[in-house]
PDB file of N, CA and C in Angstrom:
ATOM      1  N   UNK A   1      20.124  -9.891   6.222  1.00  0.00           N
ATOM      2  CA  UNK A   1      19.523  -8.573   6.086  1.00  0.00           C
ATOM      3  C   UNK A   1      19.450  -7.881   7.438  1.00  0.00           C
ATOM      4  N   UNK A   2      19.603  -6.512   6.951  1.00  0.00           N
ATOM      5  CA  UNK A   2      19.496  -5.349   8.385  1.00  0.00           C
ATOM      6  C   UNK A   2      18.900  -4.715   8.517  1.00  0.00           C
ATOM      7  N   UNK A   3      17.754  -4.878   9.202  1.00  0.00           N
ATOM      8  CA  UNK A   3      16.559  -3.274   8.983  1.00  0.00           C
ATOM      9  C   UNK A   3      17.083  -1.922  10.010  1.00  0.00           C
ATOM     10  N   UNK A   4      17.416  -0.863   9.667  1.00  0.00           N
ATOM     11  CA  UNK A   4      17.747   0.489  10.502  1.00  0.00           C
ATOM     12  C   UNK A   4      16.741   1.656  10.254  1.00  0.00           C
ATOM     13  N   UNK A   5      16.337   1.805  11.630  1.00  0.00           N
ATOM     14  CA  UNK A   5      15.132   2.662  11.795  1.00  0.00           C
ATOM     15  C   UNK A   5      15.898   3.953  12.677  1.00  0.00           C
ATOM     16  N   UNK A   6      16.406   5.333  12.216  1.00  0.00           N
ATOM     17  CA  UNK A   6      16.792   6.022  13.224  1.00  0.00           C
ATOM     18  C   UNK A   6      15.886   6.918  13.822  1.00  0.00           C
ATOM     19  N   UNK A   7      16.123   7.805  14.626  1.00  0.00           N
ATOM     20  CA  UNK A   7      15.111   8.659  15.806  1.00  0.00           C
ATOM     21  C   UNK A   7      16.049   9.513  16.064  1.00  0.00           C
ATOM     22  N   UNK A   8      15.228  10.916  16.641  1.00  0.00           N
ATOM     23  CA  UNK A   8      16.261  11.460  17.631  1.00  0.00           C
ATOM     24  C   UNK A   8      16.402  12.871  17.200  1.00  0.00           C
ATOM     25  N   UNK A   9      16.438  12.776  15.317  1.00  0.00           N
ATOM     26  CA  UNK A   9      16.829  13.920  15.044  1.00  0.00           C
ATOM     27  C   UNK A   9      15.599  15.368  15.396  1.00  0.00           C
ATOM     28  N   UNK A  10      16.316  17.076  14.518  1.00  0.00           N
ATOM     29  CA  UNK A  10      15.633  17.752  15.341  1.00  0.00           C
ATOM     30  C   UNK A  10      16.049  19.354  15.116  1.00  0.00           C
ATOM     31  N   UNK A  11      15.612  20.367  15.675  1.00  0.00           N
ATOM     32  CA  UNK A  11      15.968  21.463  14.881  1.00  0.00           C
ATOM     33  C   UNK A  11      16.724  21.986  16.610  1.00  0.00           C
ATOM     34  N   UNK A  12      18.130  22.675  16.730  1.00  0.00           N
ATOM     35  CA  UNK A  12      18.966  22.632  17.855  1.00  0.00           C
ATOM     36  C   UNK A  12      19.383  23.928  17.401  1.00  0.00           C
ATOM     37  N   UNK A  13      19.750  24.632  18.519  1.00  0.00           N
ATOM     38  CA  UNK A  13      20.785  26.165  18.157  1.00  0.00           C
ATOM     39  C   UNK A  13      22.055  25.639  18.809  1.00  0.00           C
ATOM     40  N   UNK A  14      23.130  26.000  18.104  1.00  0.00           N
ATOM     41  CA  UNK A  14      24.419  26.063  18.029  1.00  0.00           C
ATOM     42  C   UNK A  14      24.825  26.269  19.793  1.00  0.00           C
ATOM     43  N   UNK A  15      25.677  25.276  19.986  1.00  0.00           N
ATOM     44  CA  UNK A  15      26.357  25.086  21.238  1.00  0.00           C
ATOM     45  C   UNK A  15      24.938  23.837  21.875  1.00  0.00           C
ATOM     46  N   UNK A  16      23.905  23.422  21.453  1.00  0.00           N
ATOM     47  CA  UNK A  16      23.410  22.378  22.292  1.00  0.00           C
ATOM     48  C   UNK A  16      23.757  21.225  21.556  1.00  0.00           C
ATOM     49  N   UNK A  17      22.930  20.164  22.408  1.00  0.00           N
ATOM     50  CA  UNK A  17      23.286  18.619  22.304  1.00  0.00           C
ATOM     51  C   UNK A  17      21.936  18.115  21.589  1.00  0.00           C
ATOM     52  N   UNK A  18      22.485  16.771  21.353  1.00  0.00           N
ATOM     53  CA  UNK A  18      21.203  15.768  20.459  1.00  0.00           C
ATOM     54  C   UNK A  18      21.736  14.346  20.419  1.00  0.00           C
ATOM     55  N   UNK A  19      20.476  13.733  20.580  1.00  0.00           N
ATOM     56  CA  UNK A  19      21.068  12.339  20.892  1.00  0.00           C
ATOM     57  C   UNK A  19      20.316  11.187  19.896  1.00  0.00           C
ATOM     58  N   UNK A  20      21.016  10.833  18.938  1.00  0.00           N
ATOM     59  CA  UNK A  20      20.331  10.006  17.857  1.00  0.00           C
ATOM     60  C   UNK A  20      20.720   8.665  18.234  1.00  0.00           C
ATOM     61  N   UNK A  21      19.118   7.663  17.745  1.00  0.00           N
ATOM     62  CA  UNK A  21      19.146   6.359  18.381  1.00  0.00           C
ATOM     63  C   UNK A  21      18.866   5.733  16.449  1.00  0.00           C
ATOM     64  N   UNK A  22      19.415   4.679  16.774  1.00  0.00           N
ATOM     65  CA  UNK A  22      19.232   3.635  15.494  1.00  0.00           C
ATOM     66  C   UNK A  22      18.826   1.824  15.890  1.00  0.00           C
ATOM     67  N   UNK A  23      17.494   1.756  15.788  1.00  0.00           N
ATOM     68  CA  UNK A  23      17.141   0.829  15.941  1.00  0.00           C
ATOM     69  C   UNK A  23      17.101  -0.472  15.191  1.00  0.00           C
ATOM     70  N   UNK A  24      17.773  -1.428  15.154  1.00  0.00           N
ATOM     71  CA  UNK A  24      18.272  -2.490  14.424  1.00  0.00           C
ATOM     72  C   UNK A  24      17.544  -3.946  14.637  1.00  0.00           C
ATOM     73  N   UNK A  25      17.112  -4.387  12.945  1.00  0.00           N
ATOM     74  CA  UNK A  25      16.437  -5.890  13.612  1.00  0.00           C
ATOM     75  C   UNK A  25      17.470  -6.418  12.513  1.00  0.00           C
ATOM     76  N   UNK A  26      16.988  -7.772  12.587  1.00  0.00           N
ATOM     77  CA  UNK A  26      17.262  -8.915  11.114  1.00  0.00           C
ATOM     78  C   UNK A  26      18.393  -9.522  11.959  1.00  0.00           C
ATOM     79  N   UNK A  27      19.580  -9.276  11.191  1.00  0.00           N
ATOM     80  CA  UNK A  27      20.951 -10.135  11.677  1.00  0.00           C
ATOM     81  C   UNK A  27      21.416  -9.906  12.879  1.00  0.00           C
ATOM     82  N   UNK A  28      22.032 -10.744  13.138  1.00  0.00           N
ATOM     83  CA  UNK A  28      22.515 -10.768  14.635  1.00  0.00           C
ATOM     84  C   UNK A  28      23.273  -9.353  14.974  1.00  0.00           C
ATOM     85  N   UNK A  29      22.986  -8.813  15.635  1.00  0.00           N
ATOM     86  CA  UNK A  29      23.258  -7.423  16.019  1.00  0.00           C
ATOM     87  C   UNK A  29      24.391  -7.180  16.605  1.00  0.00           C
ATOM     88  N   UNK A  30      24.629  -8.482  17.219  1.00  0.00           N
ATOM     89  CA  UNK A  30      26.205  -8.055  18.095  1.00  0.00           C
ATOM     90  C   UNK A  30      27.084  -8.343  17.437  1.00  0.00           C
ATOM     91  N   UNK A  31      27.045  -9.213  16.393  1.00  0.00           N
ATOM     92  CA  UNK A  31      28.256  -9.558  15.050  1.00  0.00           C
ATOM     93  C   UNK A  31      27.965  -8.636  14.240  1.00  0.00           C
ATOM     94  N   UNK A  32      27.564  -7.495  14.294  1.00  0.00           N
ATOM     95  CA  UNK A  32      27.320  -6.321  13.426  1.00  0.00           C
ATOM     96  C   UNK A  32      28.640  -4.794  13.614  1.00  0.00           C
ATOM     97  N   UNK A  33      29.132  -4.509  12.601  1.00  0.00           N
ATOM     98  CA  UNK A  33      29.675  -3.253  13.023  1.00  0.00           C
ATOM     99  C   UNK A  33      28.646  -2.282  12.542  1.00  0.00           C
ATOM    100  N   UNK A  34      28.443  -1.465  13.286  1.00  0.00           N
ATOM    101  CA  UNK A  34      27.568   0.152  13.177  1.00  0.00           C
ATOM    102  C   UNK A  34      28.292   1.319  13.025  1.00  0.00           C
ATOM    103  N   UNK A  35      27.782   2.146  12.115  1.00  0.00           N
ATOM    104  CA  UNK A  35      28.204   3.587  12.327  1.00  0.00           C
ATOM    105  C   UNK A  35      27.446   4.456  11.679  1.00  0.00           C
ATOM    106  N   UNK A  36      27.501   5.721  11.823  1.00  0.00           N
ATOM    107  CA  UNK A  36      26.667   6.565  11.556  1.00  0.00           C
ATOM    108  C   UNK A  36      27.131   7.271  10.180  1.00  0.00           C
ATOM    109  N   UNK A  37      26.418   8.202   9.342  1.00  0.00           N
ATOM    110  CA  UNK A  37      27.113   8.963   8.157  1.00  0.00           C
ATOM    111  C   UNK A  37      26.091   9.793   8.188  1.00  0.00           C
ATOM    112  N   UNK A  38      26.441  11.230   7.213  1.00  0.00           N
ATOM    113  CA  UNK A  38      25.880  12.145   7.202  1.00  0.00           C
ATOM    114  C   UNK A  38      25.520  12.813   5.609  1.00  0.00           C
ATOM    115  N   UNK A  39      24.979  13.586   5.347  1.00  0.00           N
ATOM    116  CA  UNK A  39      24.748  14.423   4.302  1.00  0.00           C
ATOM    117  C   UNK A  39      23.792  15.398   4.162  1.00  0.00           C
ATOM    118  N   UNK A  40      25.352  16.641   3.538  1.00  0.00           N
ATOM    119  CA  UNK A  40      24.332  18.019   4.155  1.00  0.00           C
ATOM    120  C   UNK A  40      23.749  18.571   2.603  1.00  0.00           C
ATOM    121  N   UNK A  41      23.034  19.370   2.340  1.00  0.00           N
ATOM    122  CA  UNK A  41      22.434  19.778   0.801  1.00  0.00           C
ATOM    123  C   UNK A  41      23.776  20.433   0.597  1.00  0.00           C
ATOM    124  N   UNK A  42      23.685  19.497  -1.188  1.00  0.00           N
ATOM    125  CA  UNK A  42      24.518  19.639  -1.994  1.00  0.00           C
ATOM    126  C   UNK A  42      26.185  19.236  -1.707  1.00  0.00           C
ATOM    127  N   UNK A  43      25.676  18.327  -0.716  1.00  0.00           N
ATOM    128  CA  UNK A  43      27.092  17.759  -0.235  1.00  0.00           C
ATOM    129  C   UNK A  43      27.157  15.971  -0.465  1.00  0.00           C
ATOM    130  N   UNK A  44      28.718  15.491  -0.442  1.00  0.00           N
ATOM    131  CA  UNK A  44      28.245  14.088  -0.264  1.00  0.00           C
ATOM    132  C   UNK A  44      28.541  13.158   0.632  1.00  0.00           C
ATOM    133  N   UNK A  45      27.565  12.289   0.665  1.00  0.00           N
ATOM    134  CA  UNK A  45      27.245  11.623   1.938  1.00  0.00           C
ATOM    135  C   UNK A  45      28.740  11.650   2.613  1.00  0.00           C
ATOM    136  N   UNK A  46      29.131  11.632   4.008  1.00  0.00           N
ATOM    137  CA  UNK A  46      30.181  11.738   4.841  1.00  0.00           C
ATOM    138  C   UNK A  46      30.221  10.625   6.264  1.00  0.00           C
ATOM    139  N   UNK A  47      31.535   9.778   6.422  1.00  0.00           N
ATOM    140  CA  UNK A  47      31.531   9.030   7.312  1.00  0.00           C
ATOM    141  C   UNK A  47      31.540  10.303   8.465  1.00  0.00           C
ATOM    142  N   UNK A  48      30.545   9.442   9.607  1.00  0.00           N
ATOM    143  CA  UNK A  48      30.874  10.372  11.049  1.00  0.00           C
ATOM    144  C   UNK A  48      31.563   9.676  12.066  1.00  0.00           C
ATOM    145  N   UNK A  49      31.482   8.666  12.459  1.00  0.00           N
ATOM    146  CA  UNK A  49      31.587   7.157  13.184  1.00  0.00           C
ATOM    147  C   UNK A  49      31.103   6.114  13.468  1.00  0.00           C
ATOM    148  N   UNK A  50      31.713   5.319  13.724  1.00  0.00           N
ATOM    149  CA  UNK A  50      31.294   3.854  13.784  1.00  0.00           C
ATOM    150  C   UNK A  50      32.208   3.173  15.105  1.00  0.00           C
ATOM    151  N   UNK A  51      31.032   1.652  15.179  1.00  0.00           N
ATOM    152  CA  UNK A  51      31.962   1.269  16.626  1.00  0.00           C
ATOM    153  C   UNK A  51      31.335  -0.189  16.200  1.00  0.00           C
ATOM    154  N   UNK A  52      32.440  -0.715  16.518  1.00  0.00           N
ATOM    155  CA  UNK A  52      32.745  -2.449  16.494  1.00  0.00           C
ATOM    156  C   UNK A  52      31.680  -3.307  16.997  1.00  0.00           C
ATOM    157  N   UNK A  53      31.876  -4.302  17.028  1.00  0.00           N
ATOM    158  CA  UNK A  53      30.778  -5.515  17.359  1.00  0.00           C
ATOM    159  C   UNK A  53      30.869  -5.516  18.704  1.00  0.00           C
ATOM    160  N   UNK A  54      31.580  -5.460  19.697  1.00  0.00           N
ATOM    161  CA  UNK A  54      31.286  -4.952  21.560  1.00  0.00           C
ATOM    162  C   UNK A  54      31.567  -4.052  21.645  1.00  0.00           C
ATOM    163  N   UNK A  55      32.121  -3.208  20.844  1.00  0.00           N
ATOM    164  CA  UNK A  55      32.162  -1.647  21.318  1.00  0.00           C
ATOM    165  C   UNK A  55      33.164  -1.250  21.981  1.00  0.00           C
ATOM    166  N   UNK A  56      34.215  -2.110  21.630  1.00  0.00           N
ATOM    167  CA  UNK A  56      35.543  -1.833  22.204  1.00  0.00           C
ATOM    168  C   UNK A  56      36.692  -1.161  21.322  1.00  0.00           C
ATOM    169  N   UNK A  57      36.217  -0.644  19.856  1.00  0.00           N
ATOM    170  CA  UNK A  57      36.640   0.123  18.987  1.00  0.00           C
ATOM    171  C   UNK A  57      35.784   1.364  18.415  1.00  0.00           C
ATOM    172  N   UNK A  58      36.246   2.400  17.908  1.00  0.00           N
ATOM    173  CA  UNK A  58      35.508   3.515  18.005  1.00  0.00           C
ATOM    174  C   UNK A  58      36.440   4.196  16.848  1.00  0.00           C
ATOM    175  N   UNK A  59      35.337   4.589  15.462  1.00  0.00           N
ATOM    176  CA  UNK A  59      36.183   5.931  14.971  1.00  0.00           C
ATOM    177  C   UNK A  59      35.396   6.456  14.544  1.00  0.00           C
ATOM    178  N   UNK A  60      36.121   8.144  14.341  1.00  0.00           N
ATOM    179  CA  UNK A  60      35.227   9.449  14.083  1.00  0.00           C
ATOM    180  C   UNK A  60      36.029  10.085  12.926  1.00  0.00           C
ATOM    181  N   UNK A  61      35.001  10.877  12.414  1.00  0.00           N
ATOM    182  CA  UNK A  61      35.472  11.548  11.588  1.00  0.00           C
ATOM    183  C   UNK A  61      36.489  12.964  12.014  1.00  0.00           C
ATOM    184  N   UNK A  62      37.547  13.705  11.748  1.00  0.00           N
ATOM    185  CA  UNK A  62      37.914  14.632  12.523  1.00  0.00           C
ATOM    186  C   UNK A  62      37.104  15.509  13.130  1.00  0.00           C
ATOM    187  N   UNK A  63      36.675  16.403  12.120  1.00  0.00           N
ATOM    188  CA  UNK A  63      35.596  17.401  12.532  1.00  0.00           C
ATOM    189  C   UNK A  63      34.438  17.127  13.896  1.00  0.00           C
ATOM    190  N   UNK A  64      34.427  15.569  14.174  1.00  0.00           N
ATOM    191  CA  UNK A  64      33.420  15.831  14.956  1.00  0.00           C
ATOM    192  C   UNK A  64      34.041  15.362  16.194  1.00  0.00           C
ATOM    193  N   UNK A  65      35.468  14.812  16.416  1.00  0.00           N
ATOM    194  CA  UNK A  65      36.127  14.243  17.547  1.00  0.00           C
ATOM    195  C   UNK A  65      35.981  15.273  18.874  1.00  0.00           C
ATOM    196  N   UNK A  66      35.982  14.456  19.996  1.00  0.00           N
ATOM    197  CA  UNK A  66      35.441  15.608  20.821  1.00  0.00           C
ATOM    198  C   UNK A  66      34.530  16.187  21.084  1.00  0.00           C
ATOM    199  N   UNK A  67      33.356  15.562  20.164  1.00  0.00           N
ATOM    200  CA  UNK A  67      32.038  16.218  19.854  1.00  0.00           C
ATOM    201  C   UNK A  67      30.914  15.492  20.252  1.00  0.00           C
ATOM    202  N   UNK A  68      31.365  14.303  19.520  1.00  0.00           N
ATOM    203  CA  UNK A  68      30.280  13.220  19.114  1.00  0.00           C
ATOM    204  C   UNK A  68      30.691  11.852  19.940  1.00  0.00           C
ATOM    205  N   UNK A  69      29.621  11.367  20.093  1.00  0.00           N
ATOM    206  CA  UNK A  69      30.171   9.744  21.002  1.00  0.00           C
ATOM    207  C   UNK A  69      28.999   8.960  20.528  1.00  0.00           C
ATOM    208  N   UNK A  70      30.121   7.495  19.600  1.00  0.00           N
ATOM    209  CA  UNK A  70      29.265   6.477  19.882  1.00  0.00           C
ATOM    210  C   UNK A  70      28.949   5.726  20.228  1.00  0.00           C
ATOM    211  N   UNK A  71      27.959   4.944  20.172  1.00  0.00           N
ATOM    212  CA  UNK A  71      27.393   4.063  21.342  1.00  0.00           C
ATOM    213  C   UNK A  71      26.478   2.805  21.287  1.00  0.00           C
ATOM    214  N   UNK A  72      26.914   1.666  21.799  1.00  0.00           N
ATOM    215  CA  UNK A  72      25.454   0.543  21.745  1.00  0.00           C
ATOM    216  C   UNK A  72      25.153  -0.267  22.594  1.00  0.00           C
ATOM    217  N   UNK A  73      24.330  -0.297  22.714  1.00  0.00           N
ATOM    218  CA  UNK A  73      23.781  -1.645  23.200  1.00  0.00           C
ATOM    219  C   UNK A  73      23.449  -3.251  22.468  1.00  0.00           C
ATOM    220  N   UNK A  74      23.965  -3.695  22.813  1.00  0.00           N
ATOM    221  CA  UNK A  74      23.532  -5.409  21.562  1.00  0.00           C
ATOM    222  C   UNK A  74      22.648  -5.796  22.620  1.00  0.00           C
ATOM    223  N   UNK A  75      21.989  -6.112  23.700  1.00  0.00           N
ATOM    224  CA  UNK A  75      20.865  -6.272  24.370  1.00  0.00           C
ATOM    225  C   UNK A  75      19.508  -5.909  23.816  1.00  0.00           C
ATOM    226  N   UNK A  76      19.637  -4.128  23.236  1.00  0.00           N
ATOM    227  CA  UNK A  76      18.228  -3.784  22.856  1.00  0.00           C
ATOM    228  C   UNK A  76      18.786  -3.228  21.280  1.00  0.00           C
ATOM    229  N   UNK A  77      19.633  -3.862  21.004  1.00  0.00           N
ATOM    230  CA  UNK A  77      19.383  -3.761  19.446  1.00  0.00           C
ATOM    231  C   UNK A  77      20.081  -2.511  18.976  1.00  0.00           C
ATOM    232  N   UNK A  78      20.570  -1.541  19.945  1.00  0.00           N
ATOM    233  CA  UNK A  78      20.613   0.032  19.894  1.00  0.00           C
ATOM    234  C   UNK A  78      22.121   0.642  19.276  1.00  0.00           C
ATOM    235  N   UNK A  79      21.668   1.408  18.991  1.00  0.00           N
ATOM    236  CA  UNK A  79      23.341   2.253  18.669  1.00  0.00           C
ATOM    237  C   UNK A  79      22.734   3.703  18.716  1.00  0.00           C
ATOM    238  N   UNK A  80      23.689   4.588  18.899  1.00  0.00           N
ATOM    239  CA  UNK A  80      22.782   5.747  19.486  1.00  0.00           C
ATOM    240  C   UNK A  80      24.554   6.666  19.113  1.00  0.00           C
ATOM    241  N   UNK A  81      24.299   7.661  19.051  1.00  0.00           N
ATOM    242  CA  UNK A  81      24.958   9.230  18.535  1.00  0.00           C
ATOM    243  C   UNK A  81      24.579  10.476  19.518  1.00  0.00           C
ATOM    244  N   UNK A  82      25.141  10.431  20.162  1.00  0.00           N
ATOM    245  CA  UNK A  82      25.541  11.382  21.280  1.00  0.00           C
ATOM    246  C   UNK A  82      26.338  12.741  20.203  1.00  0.00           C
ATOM    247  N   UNK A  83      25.549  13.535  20.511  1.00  0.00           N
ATOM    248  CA  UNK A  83      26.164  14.648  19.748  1.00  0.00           C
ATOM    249  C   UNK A  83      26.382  16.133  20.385  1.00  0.00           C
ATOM    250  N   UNK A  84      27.279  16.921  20.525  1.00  0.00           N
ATOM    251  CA  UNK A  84      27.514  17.902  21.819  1.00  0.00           C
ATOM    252  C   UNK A  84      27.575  19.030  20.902  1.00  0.00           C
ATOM    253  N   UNK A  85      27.652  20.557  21.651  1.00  0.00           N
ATOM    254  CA  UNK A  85      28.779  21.299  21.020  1.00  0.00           C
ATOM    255  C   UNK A  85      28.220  21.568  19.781  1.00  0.00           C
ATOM    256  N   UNK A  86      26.623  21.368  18.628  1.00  0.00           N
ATOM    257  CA  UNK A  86      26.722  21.119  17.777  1.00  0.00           C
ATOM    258  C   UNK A  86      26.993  22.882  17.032  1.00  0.00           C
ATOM    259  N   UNK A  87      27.639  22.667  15.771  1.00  0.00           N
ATOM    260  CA  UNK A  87      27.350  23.440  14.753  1.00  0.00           C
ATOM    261  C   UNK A  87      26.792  23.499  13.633  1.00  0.00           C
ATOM    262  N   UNK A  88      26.469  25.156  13.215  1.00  0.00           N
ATOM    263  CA  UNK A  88      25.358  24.984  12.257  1.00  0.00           C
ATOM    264  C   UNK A  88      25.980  24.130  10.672  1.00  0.00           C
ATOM    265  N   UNK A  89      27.518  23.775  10.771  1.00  0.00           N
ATOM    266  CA  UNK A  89      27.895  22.870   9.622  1.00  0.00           C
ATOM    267  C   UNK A  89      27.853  21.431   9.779  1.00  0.00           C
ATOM    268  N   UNK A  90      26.933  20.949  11.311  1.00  0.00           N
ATOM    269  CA  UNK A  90      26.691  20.025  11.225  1.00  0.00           C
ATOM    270  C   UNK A  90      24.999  19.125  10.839  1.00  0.00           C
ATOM    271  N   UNK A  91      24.530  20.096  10.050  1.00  0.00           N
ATOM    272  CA  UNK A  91      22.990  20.312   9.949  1.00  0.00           C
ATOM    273  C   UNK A  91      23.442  19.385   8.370  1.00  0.00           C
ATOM    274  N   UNK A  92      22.392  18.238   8.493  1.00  0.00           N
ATOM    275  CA  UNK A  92      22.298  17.611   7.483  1.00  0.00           C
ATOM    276  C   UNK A  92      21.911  15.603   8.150  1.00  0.00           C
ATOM    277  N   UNK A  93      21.733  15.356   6.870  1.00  0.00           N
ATOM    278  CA  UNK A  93      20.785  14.363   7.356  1.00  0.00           C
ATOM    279  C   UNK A  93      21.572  13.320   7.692  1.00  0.00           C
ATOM    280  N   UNK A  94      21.250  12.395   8.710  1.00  0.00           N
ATOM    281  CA  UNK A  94      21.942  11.568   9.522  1.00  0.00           C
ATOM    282  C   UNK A  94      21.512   9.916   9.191  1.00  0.00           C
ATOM    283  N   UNK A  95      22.296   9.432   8.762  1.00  0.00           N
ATOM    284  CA  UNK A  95      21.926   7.745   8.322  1.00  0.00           C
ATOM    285  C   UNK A  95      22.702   6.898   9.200  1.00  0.00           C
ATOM    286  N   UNK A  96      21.735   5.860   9.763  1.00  0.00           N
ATOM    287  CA  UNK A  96      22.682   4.960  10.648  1.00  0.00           C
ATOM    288  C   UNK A  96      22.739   3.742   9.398  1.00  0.00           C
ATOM    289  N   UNK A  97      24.036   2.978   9.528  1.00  0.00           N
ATOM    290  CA  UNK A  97      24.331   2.216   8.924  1.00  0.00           C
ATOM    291  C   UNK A  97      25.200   0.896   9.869  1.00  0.00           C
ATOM    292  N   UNK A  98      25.133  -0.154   8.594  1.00  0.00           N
ATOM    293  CA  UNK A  98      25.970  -1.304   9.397  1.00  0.00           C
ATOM    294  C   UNK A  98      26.329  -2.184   8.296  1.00  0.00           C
ATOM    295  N   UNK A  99      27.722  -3.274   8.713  1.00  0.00           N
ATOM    296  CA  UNK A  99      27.505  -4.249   8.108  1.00  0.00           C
ATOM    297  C   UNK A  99      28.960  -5.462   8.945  1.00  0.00           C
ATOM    298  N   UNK A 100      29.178  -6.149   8.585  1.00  0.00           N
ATOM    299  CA  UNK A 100      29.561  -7.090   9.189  1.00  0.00           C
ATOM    300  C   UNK A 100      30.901  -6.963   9.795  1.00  0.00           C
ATOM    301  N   UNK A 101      31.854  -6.077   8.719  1.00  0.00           N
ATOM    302  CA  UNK A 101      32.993  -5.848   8.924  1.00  0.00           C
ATOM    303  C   UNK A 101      33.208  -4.271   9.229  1.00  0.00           C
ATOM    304  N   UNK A 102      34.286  -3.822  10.466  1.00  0.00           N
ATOM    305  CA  UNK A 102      34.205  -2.860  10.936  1.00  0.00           C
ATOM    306  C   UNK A 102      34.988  -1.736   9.113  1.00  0.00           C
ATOM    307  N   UNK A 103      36.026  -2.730   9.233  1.00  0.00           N
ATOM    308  CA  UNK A 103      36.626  -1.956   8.235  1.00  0.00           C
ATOM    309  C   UNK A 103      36.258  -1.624   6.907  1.00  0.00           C
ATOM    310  N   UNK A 104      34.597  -1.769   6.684  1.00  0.00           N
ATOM    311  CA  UNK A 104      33.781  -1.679   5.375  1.00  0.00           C
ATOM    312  C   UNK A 104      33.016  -0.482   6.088  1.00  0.00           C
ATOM    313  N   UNK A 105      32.567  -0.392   7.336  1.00  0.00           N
ATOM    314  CA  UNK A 105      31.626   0.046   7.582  1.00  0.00           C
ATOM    315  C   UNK A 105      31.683   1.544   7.676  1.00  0.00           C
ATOM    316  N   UNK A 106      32.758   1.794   7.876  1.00  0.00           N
ATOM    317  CA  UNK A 106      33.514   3.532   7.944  1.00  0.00           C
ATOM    318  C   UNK A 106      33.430   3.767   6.077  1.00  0.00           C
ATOM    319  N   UNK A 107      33.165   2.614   5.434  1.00  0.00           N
ATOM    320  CA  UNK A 107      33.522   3.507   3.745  1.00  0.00           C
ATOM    321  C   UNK A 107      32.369   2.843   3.259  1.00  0.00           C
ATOM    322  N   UNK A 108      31.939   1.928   3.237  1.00  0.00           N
ATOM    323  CA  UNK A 108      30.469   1.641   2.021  1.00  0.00           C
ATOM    324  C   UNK A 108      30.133   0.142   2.999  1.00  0.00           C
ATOM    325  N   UNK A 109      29.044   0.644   3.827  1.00  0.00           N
ATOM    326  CA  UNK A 109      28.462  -0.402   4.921  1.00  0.00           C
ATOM    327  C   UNK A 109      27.197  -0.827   3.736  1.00  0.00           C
ATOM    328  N   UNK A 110      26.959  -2.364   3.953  1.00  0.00           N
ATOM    329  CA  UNK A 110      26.126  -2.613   3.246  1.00  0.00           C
ATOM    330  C   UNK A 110      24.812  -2.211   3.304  1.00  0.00           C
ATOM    331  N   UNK A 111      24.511  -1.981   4.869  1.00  0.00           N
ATOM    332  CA  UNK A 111      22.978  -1.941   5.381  1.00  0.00           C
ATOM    333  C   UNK A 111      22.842  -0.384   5.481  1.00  0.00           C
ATOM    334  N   UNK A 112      21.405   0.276   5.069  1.00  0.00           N
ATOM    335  CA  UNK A 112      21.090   1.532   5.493  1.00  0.00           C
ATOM    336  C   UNK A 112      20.053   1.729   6.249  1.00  0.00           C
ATOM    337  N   UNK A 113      19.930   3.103   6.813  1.00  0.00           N
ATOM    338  CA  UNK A 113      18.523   3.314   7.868  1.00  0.00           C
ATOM    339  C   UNK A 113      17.704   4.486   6.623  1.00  0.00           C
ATOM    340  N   UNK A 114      17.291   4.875   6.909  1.00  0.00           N
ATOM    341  CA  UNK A 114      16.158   6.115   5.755  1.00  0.00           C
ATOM    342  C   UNK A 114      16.925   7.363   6.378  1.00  0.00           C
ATOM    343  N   UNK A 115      17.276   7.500   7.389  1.00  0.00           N
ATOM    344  CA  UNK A 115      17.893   9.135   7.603  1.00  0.00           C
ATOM    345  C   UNK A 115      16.962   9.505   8.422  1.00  0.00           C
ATOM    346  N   UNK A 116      17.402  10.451   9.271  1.00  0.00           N
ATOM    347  CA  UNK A 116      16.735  11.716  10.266  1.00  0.00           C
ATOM    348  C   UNK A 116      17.752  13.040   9.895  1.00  0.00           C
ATOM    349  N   UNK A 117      16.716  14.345  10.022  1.00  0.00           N
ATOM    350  CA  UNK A 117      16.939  15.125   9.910  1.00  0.00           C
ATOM    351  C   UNK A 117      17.302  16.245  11.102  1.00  0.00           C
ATOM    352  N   UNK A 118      18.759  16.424  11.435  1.00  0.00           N
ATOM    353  CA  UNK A 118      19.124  17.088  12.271  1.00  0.00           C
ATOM    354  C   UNK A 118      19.464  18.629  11.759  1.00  0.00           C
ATOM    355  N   UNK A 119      19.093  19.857  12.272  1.00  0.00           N
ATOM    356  CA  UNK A 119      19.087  21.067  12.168  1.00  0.00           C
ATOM    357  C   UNK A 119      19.911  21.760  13.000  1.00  0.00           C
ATOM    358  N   UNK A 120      21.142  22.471  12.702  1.00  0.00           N
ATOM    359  CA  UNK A 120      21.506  23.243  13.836  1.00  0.00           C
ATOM    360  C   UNK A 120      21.516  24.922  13.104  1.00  0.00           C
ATOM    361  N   UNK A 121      20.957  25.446  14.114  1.00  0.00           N
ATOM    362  CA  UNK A 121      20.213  26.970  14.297  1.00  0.00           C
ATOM    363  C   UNK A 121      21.534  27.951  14.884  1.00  0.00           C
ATOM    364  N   UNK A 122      21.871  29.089  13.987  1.00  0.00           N
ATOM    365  CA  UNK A 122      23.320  29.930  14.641  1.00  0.00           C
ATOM    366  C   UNK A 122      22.003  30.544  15.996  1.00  0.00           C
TER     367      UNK A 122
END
């Protein structure tokens, strides 16, 4: 089991930054792949990215390449969403997720966080 607690989110005007953290207990964290997903009202849930068990692999969804960076630490448990540049079509709620295999974790990760709510303002 994976407990995911995220932070971070927030109400932003268009062209700033935001930096979402996902705090992870239970299973071993560094044999974990992480990534983030999204969902905006009346939309459905959407991969954003994810990054491997050391963090030496990385993928994004198009729309946000260039945008977004992810990130962890296996020391403090962390994975975190660096987000730039934002737009107001990126307003919708943000779930960190995980699960063992990288290549599950970009399409139906087993583990979920509850979501934070990120806002971007024209």
């Amino acid at each position: 089991q994976v407990q995911l607690v995220e932070s971070g989110g927030g109400l932003v005007q268009a062209g700033g930054s935001l930096r979402l953290s996902c705090a992870a207990s239970g299973r071993t964290f560094s044999s974990t792949a992480m990534g983030w997903f999204r969902q905006a009202p009346g939309k459905e849930r959407e991969f954003v990215a994810a990054i491997s068990w050391v963090g030496d692999g990385t993928s994004y969804v198009d729309s946000v390449k260039g945008r977004f960076t992810i990130s962890r630490d296996n020391a403090k448990k962390m994975v975190y969403l660096q987000m730039g540049n934002l737009k107001p079509e990126d307003t919708a709620v943000y779930y960190c997720a995980a699960d063992p295999r990288m290549s599950v974790v970009v399409k139906t990760p087993t583990w979920w966080g509850q979501g934070t709510q990120v806002t971007v303002s024209t």
